[in-house]
Protein backbone atom coordinates (compact mmCIF):
# COMPACT_ATOMS: atom_id res chain seq x y z
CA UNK A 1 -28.17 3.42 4.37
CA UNK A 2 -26.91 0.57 2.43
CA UNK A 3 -24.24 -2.54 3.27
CA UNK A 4 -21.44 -0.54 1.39
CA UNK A 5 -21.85 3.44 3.66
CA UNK A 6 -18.75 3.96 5.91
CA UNK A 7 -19.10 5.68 9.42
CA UNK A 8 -17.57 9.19 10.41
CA UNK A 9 -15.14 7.43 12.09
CA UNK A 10 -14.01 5.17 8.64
CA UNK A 11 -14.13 8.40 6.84
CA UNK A 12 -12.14 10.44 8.42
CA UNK A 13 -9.70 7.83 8.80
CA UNK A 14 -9.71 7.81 5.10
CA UNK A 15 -9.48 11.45 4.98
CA UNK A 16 -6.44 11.79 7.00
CA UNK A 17 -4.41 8.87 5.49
CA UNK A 18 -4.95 10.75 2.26
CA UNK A 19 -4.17 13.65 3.54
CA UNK A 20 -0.63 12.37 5.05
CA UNK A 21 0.03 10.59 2.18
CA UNK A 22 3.78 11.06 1.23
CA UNK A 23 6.48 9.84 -1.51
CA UNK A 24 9.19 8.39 0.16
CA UNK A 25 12.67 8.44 -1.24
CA UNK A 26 14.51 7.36 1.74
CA UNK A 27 14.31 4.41 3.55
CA UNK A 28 15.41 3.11 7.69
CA UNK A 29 16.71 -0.13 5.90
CA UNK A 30 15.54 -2.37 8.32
CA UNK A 31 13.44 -5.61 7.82
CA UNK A 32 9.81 -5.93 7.42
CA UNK A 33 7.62 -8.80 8.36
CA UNK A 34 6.34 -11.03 5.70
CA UNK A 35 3.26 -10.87 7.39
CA UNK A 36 3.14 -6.92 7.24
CA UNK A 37 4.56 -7.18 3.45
CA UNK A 38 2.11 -9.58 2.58
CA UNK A 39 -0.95 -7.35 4.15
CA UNK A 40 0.71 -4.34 2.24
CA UNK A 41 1.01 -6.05 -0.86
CA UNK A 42 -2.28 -7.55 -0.84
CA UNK A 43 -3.94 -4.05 -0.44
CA UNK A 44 -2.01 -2.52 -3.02
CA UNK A 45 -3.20 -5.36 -5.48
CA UNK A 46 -6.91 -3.99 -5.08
CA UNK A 47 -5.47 -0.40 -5.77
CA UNK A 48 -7.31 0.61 -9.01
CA UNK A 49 -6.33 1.51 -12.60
CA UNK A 50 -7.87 3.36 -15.52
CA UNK A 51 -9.47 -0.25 -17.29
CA UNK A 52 -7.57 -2.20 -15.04
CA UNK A 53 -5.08 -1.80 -17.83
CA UNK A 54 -1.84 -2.00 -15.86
CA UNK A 55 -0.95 -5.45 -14.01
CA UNK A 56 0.83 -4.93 -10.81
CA UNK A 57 4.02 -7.17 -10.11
CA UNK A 58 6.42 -7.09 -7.22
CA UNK A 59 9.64 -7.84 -7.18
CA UNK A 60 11.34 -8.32 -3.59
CA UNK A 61 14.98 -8.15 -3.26
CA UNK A 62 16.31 -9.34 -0.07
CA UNK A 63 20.52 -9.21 -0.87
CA UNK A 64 21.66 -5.87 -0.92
CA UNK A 65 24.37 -6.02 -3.09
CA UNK A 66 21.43 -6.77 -6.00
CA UNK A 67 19.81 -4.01 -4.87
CA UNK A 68 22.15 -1.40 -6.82
């Protein structure tokens, strides 16, 4: 076993958050907590790409009316 194996338990975590995975198109509208934004974010920066070819930036748009 080596420092980087998961346990049942972290894999079939894994397994079902793939597995639920969804595209969202609509949205509750209501506010989310830097903190929780910030954790989100953060994760989705380690997401990978083919060569690490395509930079990730966020945008965040608080006023709706710039939100068209």
């Amino acid at each position: 076993m080596n420092d980087h194996a998961y346990s049942d338990a972290e894999r079939a975590a894994i397994y079902r958050v793939i597995g639920e995975r969804r595209d969202m198109r609509h949205f509750a509208g209501g506010q989310v907590a830097p903190e929780l934004l910030g954790r989100v974010l953060a994760a989705a920066h380690q997401a990978p790409s083919v060569g690490l070819m395509q930079p990730w930036r966020f945008i965040r748009i608080t006023q709706r009316e710039l939100r068209g």
